[in-house]
N, C-alpha and C. Protein backbone atom coordinates (compact mmCIF):
# COMPACT_ATOMS: atom_id res chain seq x y z
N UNK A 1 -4.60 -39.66 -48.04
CA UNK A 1 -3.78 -40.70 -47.47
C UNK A 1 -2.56 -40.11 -46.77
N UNK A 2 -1.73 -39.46 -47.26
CA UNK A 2 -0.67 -38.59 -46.64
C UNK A 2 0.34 -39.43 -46.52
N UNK A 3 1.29 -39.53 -45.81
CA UNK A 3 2.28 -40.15 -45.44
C UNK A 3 1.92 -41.02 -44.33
N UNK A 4 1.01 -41.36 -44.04
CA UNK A 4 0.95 -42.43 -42.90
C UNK A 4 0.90 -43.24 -43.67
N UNK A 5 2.04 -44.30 -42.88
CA UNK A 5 2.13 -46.19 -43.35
C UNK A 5 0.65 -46.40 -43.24
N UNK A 6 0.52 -47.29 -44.46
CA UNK A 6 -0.74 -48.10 -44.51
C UNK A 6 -0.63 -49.30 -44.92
N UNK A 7 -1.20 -50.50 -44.44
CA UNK A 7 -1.13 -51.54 -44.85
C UNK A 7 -2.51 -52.28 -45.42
N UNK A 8 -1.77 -52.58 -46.99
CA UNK A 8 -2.87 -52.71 -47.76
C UNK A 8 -2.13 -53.55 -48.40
N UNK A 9 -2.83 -54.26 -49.19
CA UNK A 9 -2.53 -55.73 -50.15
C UNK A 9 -1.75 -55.02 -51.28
N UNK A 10 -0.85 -55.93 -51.72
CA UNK A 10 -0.66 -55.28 -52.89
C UNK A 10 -1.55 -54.77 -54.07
N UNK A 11 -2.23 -55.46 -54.21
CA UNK A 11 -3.34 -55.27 -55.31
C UNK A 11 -4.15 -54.00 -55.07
N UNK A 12 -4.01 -53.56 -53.59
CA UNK A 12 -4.85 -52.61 -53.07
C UNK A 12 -4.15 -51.36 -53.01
N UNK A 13 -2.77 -51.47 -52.46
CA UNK A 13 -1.76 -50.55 -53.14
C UNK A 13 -1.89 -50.06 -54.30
N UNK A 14 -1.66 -51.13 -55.48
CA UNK A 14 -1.49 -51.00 -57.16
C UNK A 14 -2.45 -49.83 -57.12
N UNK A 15 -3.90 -49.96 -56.89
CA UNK A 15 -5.10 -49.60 -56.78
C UNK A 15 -4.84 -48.01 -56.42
N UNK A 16 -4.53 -47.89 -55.42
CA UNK A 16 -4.49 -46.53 -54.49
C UNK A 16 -2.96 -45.69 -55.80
N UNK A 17 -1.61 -46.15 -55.71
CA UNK A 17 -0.94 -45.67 -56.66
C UNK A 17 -1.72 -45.28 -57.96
N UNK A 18 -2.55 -45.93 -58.65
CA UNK A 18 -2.90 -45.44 -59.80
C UNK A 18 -3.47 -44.52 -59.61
N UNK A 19 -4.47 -44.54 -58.60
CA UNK A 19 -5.44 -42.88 -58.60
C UNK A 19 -4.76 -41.77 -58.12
N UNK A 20 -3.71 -42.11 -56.98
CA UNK A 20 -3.04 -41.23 -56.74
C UNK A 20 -1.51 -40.46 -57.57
N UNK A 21 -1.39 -41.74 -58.78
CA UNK A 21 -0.57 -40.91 -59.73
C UNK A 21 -1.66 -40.02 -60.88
N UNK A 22 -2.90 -39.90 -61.02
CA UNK A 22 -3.55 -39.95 -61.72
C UNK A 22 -3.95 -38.24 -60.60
N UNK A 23 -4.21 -38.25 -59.84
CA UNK A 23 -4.55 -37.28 -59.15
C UNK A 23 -3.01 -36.05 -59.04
N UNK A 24 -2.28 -36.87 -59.06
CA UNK A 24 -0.65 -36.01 -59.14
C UNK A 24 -0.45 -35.60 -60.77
N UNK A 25 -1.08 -36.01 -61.31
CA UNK A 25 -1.18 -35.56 -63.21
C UNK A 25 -2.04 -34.08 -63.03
N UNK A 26 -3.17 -34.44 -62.55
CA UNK A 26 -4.20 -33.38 -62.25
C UNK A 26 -3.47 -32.17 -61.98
N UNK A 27 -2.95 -32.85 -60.33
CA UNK A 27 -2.47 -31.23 -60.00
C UNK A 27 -1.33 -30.65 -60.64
N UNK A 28 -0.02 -31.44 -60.95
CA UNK A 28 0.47 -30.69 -61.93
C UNK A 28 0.12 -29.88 -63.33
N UNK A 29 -0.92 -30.38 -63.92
CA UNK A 29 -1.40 -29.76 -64.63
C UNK A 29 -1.98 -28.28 -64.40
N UNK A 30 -2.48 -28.30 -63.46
CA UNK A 30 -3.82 -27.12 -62.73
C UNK A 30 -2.75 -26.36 -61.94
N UNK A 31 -1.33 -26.56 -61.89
CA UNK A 31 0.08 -26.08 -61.30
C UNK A 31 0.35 -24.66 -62.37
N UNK A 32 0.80 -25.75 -63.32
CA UNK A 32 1.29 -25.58 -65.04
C UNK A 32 0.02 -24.07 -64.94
N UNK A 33 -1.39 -24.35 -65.08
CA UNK A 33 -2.21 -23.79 -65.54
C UNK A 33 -2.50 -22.47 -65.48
N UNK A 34 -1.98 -22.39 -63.75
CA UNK A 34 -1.87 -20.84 -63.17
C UNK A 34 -0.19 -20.27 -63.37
N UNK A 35 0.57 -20.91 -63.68
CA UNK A 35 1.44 -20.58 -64.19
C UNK A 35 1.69 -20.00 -65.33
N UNK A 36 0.81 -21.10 -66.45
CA UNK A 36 0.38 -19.84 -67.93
C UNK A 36 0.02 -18.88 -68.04
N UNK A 37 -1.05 -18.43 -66.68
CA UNK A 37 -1.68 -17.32 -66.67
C UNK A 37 -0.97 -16.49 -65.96
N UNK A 38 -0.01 -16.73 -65.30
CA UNK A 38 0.91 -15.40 -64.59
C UNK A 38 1.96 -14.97 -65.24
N UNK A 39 2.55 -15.78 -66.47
CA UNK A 39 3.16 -15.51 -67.51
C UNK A 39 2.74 -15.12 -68.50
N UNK A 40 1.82 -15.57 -68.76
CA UNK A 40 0.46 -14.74 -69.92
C UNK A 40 1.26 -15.99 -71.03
N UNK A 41 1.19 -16.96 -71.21
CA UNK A 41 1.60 -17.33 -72.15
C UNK A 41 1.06 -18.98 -72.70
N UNK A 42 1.07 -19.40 -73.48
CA UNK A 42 0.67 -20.97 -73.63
C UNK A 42 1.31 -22.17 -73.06
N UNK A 43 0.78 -23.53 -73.21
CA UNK A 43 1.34 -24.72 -72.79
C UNK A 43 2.73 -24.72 -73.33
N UNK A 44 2.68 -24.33 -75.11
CA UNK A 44 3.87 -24.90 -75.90
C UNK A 44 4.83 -24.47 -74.76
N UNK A 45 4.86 -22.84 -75.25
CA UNK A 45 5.79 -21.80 -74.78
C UNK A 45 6.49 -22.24 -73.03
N UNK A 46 5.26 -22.89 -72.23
CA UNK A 46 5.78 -23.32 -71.50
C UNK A 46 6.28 -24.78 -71.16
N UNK A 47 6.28 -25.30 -72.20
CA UNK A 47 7.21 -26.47 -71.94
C UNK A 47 8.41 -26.35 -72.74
N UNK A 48 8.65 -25.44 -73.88
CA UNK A 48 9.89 -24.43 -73.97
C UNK A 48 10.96 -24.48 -72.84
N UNK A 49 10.05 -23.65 -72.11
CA UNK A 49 10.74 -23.07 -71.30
C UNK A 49 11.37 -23.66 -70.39
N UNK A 50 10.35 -24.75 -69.96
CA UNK A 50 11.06 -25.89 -69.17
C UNK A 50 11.93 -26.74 -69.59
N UNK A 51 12.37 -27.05 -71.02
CA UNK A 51 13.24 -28.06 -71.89
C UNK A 51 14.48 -26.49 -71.07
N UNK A 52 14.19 -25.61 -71.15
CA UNK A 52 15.46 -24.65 -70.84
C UNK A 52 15.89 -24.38 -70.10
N UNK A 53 15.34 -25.27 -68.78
CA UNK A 53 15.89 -24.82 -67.80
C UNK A 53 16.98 -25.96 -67.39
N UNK A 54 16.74 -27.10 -68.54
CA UNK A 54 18.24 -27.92 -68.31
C UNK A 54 19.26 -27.08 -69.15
N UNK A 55 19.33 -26.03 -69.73
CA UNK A 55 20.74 -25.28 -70.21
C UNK A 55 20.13 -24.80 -71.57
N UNK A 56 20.84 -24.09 -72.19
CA UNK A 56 21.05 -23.66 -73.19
C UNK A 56 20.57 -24.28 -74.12
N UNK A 57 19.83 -23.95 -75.31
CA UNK A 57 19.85 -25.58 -76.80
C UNK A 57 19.56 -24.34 -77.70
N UNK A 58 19.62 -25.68 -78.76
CA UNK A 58 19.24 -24.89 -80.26
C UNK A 58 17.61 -25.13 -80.42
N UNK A 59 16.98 -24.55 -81.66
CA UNK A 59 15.83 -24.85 -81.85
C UNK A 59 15.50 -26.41 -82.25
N UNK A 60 16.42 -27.06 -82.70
CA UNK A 60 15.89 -28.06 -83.55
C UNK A 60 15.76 -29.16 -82.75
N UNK A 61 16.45 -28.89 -81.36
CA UNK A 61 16.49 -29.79 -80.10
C UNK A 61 15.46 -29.32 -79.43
N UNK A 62 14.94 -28.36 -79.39
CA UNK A 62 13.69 -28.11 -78.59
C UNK A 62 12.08 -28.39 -79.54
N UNK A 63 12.52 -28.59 -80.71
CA UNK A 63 11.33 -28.90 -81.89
C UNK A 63 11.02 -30.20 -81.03
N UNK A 64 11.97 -31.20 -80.88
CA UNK A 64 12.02 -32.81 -80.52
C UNK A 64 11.06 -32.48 -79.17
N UNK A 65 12.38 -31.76 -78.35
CA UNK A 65 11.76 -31.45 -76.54
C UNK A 65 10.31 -31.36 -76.25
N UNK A 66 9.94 -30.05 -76.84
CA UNK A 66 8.53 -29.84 -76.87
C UNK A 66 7.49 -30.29 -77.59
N UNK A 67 7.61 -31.60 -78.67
CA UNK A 67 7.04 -31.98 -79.88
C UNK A 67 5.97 -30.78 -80.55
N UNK A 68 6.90 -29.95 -81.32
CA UNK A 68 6.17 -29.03 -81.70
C UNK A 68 6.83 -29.07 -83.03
N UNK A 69 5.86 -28.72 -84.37
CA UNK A 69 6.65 -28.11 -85.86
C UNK A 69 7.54 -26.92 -85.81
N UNK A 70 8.66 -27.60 -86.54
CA UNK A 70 10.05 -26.03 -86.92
C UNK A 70 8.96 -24.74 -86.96
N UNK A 71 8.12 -24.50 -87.07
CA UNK A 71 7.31 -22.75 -87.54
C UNK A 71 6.92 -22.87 -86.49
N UNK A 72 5.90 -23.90 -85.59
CA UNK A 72 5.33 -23.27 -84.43
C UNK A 72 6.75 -22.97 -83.11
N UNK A 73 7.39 -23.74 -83.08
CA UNK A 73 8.80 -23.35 -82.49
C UNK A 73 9.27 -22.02 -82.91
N UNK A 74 9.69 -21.80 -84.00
CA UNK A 74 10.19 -20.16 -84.55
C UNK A 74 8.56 -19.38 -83.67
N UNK A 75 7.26 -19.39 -84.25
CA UNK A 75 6.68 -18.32 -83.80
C UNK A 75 6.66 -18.13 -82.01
N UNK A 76 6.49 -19.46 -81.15
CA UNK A 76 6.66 -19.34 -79.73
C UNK A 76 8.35 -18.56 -79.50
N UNK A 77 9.44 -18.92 -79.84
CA UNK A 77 10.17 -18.23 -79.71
C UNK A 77 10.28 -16.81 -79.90
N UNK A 78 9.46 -16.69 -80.93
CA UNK A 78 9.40 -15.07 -80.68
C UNK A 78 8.41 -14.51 -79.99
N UNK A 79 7.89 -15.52 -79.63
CA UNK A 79 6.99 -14.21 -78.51
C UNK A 79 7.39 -14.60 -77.27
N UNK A 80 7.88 -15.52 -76.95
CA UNK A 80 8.67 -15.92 -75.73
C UNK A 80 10.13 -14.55 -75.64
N UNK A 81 10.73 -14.31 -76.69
CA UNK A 81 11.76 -13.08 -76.62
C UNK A 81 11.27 -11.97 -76.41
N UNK A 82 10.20 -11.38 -77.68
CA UNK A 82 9.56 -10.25 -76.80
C UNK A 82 9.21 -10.39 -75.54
N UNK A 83 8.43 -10.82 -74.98
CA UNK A 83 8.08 -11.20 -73.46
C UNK A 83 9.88 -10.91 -72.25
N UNK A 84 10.65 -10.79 -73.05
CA UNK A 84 12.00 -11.21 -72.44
C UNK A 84 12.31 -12.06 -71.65
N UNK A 85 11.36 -13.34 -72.16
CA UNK A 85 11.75 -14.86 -71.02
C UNK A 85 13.09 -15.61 -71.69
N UNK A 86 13.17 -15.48 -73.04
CA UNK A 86 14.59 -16.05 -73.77
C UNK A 86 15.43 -14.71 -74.55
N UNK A 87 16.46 -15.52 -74.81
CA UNK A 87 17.21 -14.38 -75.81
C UNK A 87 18.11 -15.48 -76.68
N UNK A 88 18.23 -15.14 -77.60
CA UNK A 88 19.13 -16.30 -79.25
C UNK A 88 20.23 -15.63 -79.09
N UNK A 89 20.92 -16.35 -79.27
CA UNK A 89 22.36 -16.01 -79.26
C UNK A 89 23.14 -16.46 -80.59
N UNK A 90 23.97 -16.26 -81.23
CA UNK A 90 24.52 -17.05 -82.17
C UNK A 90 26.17 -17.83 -81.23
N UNK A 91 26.11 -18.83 -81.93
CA UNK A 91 27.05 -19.74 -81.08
C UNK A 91 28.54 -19.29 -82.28
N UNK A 92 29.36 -18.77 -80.85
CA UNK A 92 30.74 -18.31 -81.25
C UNK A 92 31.33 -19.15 -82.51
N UNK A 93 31.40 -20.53 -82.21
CA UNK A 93 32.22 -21.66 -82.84
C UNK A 93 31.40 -21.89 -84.34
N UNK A 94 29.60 -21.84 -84.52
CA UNK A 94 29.41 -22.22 -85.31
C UNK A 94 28.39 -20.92 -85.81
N UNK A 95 28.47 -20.34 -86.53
CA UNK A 95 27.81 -18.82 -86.79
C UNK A 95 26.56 -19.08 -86.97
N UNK A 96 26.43 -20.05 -88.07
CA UNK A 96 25.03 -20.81 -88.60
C UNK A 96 24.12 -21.30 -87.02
N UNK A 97 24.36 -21.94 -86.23
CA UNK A 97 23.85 -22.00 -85.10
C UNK A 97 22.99 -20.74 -83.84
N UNK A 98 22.10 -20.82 -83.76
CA UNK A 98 21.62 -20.04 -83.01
C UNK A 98 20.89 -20.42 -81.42
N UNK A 99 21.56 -20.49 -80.08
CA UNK A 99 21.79 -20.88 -78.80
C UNK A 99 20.70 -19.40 -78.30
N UNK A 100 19.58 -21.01 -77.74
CA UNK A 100 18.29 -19.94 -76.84
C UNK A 100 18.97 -20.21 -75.59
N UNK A 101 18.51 -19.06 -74.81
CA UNK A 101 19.11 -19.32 -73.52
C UNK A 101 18.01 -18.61 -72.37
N UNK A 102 17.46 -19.08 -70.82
CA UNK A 102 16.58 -18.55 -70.35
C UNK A 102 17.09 -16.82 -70.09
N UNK A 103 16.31 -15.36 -69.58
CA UNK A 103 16.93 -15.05 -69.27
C UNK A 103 17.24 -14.46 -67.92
N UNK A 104 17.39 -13.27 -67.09
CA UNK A 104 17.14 -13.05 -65.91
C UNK A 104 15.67 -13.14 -65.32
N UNK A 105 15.62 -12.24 -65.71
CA UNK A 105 13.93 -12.29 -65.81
C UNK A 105 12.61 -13.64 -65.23
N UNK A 106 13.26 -14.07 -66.30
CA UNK A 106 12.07 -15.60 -66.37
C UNK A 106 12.69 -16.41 -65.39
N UNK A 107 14.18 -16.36 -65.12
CA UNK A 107 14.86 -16.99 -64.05
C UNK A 107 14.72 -16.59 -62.51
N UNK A 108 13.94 -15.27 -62.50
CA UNK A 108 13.60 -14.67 -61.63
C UNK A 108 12.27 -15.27 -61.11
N UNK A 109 11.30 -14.90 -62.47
CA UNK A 109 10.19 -15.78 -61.90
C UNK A 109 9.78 -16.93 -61.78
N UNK A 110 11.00 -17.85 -61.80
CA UNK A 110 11.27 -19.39 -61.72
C UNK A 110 11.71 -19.22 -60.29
N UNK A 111 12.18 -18.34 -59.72
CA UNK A 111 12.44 -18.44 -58.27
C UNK A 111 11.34 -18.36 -57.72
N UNK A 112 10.69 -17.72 -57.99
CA UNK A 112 9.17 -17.37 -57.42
C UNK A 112 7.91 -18.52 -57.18
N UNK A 113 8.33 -19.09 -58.26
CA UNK A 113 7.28 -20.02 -58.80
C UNK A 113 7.58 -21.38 -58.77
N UNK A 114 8.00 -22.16 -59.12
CA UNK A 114 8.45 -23.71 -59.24
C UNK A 114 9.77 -24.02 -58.12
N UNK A 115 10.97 -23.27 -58.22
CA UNK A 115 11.32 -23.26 -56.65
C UNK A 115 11.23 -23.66 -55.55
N UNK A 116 10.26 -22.75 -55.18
CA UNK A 116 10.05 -23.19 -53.71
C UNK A 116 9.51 -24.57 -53.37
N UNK A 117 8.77 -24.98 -54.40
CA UNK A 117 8.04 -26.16 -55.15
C UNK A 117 9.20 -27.40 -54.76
N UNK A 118 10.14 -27.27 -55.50
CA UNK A 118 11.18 -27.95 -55.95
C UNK A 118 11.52 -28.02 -54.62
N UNK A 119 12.06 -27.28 -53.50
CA UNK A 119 12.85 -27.04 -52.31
C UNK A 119 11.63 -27.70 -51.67
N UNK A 120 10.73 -27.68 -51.60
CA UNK A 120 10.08 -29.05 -50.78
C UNK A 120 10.01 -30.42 -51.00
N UNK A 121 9.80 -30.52 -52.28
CA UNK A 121 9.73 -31.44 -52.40
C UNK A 121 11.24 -32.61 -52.44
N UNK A 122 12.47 -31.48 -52.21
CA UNK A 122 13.66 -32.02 -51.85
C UNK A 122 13.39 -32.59 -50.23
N UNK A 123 13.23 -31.78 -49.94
CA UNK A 123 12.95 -31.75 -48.02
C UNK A 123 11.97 -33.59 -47.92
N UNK A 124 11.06 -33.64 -49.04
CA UNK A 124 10.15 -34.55 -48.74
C UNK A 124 11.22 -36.00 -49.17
N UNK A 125 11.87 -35.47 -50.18
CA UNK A 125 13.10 -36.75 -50.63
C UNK A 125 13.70 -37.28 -49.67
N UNK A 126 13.92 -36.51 -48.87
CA UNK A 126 15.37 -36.43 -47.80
C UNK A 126 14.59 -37.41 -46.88
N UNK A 127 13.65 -37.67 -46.66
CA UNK A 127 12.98 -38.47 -45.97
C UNK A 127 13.28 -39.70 -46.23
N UNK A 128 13.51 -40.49 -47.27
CA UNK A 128 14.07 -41.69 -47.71
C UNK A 128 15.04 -42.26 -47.77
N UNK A 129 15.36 -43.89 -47.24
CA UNK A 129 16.70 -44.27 -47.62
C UNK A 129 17.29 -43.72 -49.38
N UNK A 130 18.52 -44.34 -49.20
CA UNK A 130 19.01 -44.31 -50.51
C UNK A 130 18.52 -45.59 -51.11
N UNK A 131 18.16 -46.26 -50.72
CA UNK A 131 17.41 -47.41 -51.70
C UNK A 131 16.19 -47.23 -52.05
N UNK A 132 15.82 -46.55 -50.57
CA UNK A 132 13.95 -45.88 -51.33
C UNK A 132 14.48 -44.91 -52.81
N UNK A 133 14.88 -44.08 -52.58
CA UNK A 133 15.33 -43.13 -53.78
C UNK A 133 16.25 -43.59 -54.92
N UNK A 134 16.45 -44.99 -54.85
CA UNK A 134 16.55 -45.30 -56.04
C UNK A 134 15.47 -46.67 -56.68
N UNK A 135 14.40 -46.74 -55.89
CA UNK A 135 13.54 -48.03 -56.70
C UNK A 135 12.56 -46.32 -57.21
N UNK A 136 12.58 -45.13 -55.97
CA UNK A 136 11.39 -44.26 -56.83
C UNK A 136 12.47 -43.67 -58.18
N UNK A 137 13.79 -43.74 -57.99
CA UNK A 137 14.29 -42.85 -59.41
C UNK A 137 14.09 -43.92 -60.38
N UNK A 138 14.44 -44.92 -60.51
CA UNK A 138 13.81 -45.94 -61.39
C UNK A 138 12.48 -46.00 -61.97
N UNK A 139 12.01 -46.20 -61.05
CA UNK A 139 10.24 -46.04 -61.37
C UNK A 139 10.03 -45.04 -62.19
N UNK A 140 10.40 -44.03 -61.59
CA UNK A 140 10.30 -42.54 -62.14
C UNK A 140 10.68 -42.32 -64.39
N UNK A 141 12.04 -43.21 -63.96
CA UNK A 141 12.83 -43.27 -65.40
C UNK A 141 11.86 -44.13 -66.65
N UNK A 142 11.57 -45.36 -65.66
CA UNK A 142 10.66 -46.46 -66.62
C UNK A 142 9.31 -45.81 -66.91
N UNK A 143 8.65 -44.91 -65.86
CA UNK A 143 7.72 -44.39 -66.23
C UNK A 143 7.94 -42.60 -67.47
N UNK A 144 8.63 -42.47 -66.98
CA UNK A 144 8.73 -41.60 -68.54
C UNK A 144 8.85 -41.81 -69.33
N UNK A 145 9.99 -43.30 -69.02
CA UNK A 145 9.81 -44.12 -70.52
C UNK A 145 8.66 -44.35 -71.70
N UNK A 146 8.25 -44.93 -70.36
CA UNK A 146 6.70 -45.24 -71.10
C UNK A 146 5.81 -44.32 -71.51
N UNK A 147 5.53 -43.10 -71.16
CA UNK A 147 4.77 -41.92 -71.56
C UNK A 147 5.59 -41.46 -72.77
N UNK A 148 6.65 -41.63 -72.99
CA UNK A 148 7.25 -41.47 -74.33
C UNK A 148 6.98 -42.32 -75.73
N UNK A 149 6.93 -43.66 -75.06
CA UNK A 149 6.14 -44.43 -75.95
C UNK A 149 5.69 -44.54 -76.88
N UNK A 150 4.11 -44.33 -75.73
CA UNK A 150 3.16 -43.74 -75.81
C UNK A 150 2.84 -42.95 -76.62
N UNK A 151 3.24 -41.53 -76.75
CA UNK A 151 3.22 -40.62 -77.01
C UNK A 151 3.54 -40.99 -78.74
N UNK A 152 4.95 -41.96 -78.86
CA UNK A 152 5.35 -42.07 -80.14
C UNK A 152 4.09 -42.88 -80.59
N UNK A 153 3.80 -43.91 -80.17
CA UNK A 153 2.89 -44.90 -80.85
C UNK A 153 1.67 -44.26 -81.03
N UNK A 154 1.00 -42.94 -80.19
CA UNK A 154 -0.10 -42.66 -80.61
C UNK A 154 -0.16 -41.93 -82.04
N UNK A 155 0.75 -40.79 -81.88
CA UNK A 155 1.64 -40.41 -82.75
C UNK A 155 1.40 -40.78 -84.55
N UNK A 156 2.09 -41.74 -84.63
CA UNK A 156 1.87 -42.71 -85.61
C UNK A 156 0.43 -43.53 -86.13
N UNK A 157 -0.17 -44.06 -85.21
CA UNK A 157 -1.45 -44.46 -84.98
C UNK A 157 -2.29 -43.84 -85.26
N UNK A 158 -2.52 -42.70 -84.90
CA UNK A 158 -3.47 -41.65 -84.90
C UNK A 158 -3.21 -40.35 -86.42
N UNK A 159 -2.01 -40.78 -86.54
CA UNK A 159 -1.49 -39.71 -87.79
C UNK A 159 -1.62 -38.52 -86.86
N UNK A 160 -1.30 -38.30 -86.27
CA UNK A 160 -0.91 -36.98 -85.25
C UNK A 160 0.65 -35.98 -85.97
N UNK A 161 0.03 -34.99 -86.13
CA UNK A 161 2.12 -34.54 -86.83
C UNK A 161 2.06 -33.34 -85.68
N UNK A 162 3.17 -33.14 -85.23
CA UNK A 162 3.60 -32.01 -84.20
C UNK A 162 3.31 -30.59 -84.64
């Protein structure tokens, strides 16, 4: 479909959005996928990594981030450090606290990799009013919402434990 205006019913829209958010799941995934493999590393480890690239945290905030158990968190962290993609820090103010942080390295191959990614898909933003870009940041918000949910209610439902 691309960016050419099309005029289609709503219902026919609804229609075309679902497969085409459904097809945008795909490829991010199959994104993600060759990404594991050029890092040599797993899904967890890499959604780690991505909770880290909003800043600094502790483990017990990234247990939540990545829905993973306190042990499988401790063991990805350490092979995420050997690897030298993170490094623990102990936090000045509270000793007991221990602050992961990304490091050059992995920040390096975040330039490489998701980046340039990112820098287009700014370019593709820029294309929109400010009202387009805020019914899609909305959308965007309600729909994570909901995959969070989700996620909780299956969760529970299913007896699923992290």
């Amino acid at each position: 479909m691309g960016s050419k205006k099309i005029e289609l019913s709503k219902q026919e829209l609804l229609s075309e959005m679902e497969s085409t958010s459904r097809e945008h799941i795909r490829s991010v995934i199959a994104l993600d996928d060759i990404i594991i493999k050029i890092l040599h590393i797993n899904r967890t480890e890499l959604r780690i990594l991505d909770a880290l690239l909003d800043g600094p945290s502790i483990a017990s905030t990234l247990v939540n981030t990545a829905g993973v158990t306190p042990s499988t968190m401790t063991s990805a962290l350490d092979r995420l450090e050997l690897r030298d993609f993170i490094v623990r820090k102990r936090d000045l103010n509270d000793r007991r606290k221990v602050i992961i942080e990304l490091t050059p390295r992995i920040m390096q191959l975040n330039e490489q990799t998701y980046n340039p990614i990112a820098n287009e898909e700014m370019k593709l933003l820029n294309n929109f009013t400010e009202s387009d870009l805020d019914v899609i940041y909305r959308y965007l918000c309600m729909d994570r919402d909901l995959y969070k949910r989700y996620r909780s209610q299956f969760k529970k439902e299913f007896k699923i434990r992290d």
